[in-house]
PDB file of N, CA and C in Angstrom:
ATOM      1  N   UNK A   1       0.026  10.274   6.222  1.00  0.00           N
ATOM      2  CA  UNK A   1      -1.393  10.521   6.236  1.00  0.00           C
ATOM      3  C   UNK A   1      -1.759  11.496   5.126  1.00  0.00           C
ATOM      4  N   UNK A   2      -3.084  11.855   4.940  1.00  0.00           N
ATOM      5  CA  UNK A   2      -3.446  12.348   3.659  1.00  0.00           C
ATOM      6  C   UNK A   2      -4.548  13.644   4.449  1.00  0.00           C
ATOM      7  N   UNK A   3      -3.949  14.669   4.051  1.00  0.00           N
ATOM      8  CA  UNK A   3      -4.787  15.858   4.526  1.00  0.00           C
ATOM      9  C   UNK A   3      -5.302  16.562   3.145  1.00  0.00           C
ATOM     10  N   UNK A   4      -7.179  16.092   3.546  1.00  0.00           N
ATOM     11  CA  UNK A   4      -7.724  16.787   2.275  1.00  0.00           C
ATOM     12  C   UNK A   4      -7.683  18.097   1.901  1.00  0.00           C
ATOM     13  N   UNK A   5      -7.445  19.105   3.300  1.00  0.00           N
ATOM     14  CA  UNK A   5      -7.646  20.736   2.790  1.00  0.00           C
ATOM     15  C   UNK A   5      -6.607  20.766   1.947  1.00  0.00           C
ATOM     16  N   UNK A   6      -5.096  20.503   2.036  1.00  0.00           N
ATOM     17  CA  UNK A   6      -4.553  20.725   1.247  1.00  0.00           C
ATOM     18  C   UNK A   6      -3.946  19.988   0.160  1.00  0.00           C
ATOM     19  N   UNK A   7      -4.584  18.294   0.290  1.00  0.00           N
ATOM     20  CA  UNK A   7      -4.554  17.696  -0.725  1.00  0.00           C
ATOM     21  C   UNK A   7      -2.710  17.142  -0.441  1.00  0.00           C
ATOM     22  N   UNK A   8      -2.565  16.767   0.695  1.00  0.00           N
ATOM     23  CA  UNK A   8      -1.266  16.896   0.569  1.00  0.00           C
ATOM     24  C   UNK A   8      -0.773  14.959   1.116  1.00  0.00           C
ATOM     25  N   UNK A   9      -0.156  14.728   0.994  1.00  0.00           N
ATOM     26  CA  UNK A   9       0.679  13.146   1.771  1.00  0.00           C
ATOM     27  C   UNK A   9       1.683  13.422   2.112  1.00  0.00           C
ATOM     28  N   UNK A  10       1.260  12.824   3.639  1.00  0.00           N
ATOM     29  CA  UNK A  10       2.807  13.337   4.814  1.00  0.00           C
ATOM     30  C   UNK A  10       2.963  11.831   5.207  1.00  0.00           C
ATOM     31  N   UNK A  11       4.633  11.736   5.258  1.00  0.00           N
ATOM     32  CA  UNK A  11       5.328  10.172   5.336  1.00  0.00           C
ATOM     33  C   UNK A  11       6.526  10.176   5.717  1.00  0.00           C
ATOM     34  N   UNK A  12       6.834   9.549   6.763  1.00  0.00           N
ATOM     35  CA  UNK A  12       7.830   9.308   7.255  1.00  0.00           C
ATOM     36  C   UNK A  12       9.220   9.602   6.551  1.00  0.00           C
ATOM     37  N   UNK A  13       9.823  10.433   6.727  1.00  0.00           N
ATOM     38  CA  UNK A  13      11.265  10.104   5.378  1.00  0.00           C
ATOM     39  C   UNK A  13      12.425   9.590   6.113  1.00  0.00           C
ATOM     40  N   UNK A  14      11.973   8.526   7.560  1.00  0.00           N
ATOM     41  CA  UNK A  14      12.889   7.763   8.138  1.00  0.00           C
ATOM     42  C   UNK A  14      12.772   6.880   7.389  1.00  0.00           C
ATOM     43  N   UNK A  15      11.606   6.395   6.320  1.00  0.00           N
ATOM     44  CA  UNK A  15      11.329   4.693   6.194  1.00  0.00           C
ATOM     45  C   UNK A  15      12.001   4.487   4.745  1.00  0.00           C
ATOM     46  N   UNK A  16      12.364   3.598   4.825  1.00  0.00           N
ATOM     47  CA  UNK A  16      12.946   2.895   3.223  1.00  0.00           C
ATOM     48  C   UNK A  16      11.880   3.347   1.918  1.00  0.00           C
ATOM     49  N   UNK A  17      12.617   3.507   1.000  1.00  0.00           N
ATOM     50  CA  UNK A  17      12.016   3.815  -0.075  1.00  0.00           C
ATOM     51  C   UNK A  17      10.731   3.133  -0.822  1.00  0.00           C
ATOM     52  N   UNK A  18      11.157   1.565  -0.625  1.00  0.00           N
ATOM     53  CA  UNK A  18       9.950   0.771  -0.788  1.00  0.00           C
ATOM     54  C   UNK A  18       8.470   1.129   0.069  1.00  0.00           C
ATOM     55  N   UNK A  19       9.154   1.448   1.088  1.00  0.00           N
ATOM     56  CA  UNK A  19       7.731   1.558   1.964  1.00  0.00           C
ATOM     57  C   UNK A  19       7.341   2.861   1.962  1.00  0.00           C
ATOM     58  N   UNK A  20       8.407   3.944   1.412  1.00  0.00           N
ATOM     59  CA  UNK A  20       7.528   5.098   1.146  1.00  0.00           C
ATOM     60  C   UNK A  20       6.381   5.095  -0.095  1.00  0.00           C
ATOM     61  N   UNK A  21       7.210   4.063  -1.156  1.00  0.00           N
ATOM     62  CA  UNK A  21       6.358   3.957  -2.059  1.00  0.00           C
ATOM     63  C   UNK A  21       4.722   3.878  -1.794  1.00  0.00           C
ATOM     64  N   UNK A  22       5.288   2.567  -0.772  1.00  0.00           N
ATOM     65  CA  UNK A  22       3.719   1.975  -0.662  1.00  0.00           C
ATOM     66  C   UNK A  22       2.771   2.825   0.033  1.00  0.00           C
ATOM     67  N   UNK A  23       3.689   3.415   1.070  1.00  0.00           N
ATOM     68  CA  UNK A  23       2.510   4.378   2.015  1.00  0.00           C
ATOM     69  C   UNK A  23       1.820   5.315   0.988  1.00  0.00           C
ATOM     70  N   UNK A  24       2.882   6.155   0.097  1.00  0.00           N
ATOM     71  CA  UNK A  24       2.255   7.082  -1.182  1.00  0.00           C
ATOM     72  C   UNK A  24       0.958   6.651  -1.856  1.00  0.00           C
ATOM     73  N   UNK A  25       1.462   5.086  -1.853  1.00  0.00           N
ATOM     74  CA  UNK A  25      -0.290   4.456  -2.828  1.00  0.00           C
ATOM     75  C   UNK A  25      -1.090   4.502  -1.576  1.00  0.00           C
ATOM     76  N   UNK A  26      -0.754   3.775  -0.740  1.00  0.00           N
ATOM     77  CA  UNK A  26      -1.773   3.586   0.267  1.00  0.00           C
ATOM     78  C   UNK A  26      -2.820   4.922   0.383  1.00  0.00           C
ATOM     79  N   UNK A  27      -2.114   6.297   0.946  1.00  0.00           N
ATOM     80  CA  UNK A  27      -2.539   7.230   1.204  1.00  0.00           C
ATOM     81  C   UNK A  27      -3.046   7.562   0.102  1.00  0.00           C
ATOM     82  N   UNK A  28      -2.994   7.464  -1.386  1.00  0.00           N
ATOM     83  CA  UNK A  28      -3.701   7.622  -1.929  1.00  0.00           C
ATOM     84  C   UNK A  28      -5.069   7.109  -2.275  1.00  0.00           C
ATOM     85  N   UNK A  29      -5.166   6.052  -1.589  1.00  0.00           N
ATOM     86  CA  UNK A  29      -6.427   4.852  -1.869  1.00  0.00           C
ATOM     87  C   UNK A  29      -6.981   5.839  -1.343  1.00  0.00           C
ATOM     88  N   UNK A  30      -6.463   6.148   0.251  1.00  0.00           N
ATOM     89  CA  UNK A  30      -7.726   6.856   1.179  1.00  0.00           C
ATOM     90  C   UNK A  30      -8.248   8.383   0.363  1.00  0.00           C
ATOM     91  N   UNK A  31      -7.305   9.105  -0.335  1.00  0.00           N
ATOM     92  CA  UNK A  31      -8.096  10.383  -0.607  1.00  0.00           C
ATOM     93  C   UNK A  31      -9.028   9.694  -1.586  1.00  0.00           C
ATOM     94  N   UNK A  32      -9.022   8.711  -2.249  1.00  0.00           N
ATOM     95  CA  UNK A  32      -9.650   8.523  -3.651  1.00  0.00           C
ATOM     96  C   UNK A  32     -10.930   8.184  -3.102  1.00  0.00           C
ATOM     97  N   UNK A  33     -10.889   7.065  -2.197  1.00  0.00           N
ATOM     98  CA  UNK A  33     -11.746   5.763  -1.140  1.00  0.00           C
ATOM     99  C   UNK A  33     -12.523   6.555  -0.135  1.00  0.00           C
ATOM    100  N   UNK A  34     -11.727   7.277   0.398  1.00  0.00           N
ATOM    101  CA  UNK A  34     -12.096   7.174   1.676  1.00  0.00           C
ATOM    102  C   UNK A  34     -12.320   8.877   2.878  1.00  0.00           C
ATOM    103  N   UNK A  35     -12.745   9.542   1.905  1.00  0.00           N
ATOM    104  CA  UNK A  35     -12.754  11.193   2.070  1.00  0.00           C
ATOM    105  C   UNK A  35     -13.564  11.016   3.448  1.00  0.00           C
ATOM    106  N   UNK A  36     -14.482  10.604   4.021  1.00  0.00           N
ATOM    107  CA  UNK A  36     -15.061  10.448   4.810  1.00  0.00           C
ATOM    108  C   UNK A  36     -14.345  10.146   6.103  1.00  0.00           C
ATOM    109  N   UNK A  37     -13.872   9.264   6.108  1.00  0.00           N
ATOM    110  CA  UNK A  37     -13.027   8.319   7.073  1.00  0.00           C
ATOM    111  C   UNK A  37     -11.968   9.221   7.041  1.00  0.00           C
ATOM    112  N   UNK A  38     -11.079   9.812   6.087  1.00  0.00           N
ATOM    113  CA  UNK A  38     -10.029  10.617   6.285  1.00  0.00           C
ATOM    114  C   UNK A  38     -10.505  11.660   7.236  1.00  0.00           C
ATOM    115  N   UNK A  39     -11.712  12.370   6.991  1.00  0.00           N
ATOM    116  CA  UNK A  39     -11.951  13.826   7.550  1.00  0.00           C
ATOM    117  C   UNK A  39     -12.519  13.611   8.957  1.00  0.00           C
ATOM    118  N   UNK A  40     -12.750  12.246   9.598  1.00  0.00           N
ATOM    119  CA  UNK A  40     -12.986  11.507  10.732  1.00  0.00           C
ATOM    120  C   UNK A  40     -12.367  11.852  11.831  1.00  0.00           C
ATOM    121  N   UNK A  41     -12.677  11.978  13.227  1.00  0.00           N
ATOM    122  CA  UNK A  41     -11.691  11.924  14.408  1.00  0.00           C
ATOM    123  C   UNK A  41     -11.324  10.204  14.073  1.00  0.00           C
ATOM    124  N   UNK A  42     -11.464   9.669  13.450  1.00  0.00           N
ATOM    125  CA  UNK A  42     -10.928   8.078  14.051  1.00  0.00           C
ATOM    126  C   UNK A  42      -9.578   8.110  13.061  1.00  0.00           C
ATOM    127  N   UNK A  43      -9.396   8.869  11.982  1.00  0.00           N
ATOM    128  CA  UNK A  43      -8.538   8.876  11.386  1.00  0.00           C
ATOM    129  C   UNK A  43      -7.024   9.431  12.005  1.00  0.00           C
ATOM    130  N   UNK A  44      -5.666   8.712  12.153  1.00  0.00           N
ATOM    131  CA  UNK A  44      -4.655   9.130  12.674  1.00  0.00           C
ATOM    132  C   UNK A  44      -3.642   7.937  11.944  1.00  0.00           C
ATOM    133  N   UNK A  45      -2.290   8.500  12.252  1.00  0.00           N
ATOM    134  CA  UNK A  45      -1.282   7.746  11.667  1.00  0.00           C
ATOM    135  C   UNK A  45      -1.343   6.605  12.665  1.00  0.00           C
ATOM    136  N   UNK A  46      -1.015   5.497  11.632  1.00  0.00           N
ATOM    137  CA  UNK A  46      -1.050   3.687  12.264  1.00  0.00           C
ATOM    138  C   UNK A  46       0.258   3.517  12.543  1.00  0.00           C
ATOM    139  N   UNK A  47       0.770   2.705  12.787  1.00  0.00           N
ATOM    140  CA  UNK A  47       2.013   2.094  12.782  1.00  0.00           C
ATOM    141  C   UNK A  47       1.628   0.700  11.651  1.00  0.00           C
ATOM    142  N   UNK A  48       2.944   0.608  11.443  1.00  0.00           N
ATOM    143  CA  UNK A  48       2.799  -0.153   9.700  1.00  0.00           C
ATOM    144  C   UNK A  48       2.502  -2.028  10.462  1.00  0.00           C
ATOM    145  N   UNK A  49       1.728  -2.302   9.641  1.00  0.00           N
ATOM    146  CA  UNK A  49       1.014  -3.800  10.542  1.00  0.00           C
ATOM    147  C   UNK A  49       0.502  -4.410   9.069  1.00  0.00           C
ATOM    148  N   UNK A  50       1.364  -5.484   8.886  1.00  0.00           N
ATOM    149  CA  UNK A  50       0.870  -6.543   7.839  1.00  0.00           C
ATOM    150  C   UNK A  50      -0.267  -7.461   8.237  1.00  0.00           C
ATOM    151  N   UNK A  51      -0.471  -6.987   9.223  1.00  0.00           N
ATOM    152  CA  UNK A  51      -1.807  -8.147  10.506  1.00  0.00           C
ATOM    153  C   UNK A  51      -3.080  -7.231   9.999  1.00  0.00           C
ATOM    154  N   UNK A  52      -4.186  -7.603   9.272  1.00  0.00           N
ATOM    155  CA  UNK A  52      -5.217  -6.822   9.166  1.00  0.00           C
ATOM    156  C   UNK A  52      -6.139  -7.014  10.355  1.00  0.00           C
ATOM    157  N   UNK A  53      -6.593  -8.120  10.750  1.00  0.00           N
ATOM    158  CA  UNK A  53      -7.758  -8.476  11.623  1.00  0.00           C
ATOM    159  C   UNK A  53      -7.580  -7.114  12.358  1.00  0.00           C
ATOM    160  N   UNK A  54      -7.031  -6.391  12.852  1.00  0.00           N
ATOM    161  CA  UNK A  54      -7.419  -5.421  13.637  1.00  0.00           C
ATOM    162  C   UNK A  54      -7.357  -3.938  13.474  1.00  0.00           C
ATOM    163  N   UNK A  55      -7.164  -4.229  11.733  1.00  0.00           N
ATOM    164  CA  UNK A  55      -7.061  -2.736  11.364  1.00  0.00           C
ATOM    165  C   UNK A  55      -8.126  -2.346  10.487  1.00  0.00           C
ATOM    166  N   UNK A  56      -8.750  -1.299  10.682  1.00  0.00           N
ATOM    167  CA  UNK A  56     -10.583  -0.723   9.929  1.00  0.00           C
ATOM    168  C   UNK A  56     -10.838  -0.835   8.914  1.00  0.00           C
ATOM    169  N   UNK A  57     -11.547  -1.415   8.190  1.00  0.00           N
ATOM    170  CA  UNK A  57     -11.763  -1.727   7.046  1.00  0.00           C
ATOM    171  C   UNK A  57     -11.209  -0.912   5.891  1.00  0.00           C
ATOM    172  N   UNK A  58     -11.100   0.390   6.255  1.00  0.00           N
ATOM    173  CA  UNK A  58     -10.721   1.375   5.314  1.00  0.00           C
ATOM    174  C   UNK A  58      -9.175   1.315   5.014  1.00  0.00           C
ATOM    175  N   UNK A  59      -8.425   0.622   6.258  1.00  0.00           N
ATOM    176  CA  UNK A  59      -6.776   0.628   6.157  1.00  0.00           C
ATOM    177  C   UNK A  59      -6.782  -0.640   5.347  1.00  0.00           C
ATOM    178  N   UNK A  60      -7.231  -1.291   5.511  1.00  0.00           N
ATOM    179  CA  UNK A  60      -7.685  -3.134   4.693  1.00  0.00           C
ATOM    180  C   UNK A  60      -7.204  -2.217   3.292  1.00  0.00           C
ATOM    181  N   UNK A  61      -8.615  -1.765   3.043  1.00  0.00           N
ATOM    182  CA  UNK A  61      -8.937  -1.113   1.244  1.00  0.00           C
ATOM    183  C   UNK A  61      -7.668  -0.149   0.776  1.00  0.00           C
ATOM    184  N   UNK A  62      -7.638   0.444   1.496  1.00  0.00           N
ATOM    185  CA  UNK A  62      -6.294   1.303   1.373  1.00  0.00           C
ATOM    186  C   UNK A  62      -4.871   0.507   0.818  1.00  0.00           C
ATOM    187  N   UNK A  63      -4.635  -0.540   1.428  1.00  0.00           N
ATOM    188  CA  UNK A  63      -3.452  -1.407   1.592  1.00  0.00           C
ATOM    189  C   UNK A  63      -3.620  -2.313   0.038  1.00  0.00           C
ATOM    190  N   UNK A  64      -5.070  -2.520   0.242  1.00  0.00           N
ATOM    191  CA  UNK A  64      -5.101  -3.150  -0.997  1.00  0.00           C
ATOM    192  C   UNK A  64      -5.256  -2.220  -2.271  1.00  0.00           C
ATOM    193  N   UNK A  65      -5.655  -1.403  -2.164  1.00  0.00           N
ATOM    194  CA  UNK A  65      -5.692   0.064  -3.818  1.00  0.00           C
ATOM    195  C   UNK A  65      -3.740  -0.247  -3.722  1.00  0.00           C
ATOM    196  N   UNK A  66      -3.447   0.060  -2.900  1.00  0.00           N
ATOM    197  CA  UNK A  66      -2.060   0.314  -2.838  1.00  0.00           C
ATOM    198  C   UNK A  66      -1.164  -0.957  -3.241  1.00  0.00           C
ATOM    199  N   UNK A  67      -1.304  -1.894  -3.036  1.00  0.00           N
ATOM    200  CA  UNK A  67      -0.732  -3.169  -3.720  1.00  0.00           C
ATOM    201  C   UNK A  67      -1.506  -3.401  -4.792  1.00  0.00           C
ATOM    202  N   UNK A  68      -2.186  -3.200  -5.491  1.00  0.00           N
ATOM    203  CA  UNK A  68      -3.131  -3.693  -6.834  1.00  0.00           C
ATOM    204  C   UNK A  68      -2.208  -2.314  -8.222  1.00  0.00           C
ATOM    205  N   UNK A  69      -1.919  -1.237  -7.240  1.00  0.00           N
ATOM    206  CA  UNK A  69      -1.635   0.342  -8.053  1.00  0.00           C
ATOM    207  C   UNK A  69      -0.129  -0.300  -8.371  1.00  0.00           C
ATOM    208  N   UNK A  70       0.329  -0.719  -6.905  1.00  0.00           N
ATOM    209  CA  UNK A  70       1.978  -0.811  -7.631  1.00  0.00           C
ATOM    210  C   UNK A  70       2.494  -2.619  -8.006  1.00  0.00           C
ATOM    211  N   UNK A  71       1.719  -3.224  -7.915  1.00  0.00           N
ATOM    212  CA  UNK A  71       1.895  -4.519  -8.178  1.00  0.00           C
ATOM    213  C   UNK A  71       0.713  -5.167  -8.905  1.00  0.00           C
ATOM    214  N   UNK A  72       0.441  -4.661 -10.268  1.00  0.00           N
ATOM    215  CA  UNK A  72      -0.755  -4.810 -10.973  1.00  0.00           C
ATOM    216  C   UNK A  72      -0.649  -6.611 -11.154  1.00  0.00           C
ATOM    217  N   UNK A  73      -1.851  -7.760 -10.994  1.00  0.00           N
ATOM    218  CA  UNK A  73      -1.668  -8.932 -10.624  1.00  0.00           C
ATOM    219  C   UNK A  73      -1.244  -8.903 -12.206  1.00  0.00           C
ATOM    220  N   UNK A  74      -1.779  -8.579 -13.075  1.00  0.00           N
ATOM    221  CA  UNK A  74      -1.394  -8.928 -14.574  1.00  0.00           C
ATOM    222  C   UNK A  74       0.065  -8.966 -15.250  1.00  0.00           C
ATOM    223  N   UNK A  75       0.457  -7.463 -14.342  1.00  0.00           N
ATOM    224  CA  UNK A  75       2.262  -8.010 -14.928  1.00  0.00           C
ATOM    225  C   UNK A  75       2.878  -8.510 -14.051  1.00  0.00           C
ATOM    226  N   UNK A  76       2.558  -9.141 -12.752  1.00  0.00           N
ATOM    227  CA  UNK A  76       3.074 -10.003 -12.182  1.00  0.00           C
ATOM    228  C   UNK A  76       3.236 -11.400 -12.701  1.00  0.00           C
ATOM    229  N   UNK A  77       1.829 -11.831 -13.173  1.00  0.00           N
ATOM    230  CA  UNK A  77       1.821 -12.734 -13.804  1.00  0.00           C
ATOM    231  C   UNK A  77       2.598 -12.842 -14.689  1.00  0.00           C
ATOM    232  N   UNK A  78       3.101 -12.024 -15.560  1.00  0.00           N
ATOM    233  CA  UNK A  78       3.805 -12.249 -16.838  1.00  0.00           C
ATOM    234  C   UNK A  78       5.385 -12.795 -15.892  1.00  0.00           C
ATOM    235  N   UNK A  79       5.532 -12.392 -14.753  1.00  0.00           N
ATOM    236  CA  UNK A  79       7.228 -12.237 -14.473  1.00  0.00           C
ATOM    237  C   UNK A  79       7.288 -13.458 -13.091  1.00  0.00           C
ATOM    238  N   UNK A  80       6.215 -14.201 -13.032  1.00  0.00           N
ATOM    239  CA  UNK A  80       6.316 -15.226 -11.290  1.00  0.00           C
ATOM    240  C   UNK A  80       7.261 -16.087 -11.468  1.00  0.00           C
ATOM    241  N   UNK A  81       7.754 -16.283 -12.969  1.00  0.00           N
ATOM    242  CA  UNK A  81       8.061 -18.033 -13.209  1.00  0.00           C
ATOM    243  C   UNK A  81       9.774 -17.609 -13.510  1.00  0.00           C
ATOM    244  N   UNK A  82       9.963 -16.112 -13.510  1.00  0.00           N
ATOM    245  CA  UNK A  82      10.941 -15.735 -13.906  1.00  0.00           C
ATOM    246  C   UNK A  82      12.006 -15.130 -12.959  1.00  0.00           C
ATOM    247  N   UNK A  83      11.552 -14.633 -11.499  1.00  0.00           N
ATOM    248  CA  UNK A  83      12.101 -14.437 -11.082  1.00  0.00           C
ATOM    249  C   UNK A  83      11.459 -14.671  -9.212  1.00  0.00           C
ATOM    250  N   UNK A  84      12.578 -14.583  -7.719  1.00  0.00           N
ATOM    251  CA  UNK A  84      11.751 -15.091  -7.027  1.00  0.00           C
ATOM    252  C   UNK A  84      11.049 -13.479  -6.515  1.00  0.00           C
ATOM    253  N   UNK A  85      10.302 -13.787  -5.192  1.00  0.00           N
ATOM    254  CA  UNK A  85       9.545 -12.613  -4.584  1.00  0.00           C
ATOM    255  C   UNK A  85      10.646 -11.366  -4.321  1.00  0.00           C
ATOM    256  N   UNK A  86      12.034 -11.544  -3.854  1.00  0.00           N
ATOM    257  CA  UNK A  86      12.971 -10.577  -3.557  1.00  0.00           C
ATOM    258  C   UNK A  86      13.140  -9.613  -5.230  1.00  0.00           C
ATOM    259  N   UNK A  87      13.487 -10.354  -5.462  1.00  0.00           N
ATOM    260  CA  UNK A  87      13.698  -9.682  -7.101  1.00  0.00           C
ATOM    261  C   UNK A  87      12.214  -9.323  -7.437  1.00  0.00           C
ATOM    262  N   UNK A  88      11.322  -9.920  -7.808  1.00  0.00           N
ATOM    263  CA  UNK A  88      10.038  -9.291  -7.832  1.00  0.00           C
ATOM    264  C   UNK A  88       9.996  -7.962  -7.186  1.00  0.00           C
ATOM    265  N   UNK A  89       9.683  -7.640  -5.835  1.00  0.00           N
ATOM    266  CA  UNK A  89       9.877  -6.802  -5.285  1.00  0.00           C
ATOM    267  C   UNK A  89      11.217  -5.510  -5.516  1.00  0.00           C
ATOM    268  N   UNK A  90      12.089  -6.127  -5.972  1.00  0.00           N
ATOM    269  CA  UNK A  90      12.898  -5.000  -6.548  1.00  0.00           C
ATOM    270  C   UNK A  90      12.377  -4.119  -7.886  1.00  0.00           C
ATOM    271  N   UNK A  91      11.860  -5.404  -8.962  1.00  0.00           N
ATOM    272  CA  UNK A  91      11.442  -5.002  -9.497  1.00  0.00           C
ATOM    273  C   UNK A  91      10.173  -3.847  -9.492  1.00  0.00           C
ATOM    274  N   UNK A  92       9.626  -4.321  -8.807  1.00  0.00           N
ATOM    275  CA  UNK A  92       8.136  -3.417  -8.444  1.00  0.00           C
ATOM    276  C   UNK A  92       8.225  -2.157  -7.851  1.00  0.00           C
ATOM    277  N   UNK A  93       9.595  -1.946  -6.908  1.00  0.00           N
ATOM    278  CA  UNK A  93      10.047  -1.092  -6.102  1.00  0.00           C
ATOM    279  C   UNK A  93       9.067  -0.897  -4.426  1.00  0.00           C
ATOM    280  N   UNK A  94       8.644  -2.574  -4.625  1.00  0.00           N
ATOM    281  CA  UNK A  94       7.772  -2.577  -2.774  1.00  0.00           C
ATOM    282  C   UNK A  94       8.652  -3.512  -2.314  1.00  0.00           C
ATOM    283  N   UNK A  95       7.931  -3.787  -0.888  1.00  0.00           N
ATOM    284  CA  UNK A  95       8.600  -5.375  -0.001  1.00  0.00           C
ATOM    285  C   UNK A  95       8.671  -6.149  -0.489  1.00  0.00           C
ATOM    286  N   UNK A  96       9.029  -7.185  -0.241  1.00  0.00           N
ATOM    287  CA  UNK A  96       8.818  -8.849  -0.706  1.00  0.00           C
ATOM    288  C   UNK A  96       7.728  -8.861  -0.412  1.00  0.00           C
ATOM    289  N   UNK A  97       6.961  -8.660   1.109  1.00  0.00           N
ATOM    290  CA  UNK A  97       5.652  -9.160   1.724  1.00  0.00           C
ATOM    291  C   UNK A  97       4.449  -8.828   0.755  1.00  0.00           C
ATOM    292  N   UNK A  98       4.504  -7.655  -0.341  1.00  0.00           N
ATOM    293  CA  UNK A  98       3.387  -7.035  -0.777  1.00  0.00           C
ATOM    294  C   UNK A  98       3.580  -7.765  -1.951  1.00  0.00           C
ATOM    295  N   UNK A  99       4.995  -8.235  -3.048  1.00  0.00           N
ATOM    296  CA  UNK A  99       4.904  -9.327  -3.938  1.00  0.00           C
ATOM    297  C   UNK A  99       3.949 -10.577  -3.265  1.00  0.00           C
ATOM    298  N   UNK A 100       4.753 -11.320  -2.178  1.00  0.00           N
ATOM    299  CA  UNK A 100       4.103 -12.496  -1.860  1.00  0.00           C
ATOM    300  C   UNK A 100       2.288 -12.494  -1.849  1.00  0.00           C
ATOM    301  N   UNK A 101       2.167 -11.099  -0.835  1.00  0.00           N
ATOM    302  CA  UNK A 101       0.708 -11.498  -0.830  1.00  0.00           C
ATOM    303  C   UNK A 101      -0.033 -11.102  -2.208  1.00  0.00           C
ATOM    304  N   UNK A 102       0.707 -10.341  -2.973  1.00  0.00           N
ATOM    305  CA  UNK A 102       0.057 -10.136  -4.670  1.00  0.00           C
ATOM    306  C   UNK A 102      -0.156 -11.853  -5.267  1.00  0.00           C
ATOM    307  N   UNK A 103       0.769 -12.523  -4.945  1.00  0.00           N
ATOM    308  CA  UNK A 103       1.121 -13.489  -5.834  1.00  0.00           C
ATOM    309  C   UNK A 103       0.263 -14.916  -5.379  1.00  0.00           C
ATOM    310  N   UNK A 104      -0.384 -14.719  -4.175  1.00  0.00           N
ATOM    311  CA  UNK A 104      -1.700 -15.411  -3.625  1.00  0.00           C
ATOM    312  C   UNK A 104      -2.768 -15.414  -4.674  1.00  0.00           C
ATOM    313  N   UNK A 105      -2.720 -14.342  -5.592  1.00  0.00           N
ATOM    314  CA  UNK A 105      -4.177 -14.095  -6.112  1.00  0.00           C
ATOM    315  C   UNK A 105      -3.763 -13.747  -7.537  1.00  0.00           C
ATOM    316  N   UNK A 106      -2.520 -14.824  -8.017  1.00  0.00           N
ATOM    317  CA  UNK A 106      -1.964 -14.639  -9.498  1.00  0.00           C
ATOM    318  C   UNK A 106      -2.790 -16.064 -10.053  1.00  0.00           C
TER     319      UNK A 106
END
């Protein structure tokens, strides 16, 4: 989560590196996005859910700043034909799941 007084991102350091990555962007969407919603009672740590329909619009935007920051569609494009989503994803240093759904909108 992203605490504005001190400007700080707190993250699990049980979770794999890829997904710390991503939470790092993520949480960053929200200080950039979403100062409002952060400083919110509705704001609290999620449990990690590739299922949006039921997560607030702001975790939506968040998820997406955060896959657009570390999986820019442009140099994806340069690399789809070259290698598959696993390697992609190595490359990128996220999941496969955040290649695949990048690669919807290549």
């Amino acid at each position: 989560m992203y605490d504005f007084q001190t400007k700080t991102i707190y993250i699990n350091r049980e979770i794999p590196p890829n997904r710390k990555t991503f939470t790092i962007a993520h949480e960053l969407g929200h200080a950039i996005l979403h100062e409002d919603y952060v400083k919110s009672m509705n704001y609290e740590a999620m449990p990690r859910s590739n299922y949006h329909a039921s997560k607030p619009v702001e975790e939506v935007e968040a998820d997406v700043f955060a896959a657009c920051l570390l999986v820019p569609k442009s140099m994806l494009g340069l690399y789809k034909n070259f290698a598959d989503p696993n390697e992609l994803a190595e490359m990128f240093a996220v999941s496969p799941d955040v290649v695949v759904h990048q690669l919807k909108y290549v």
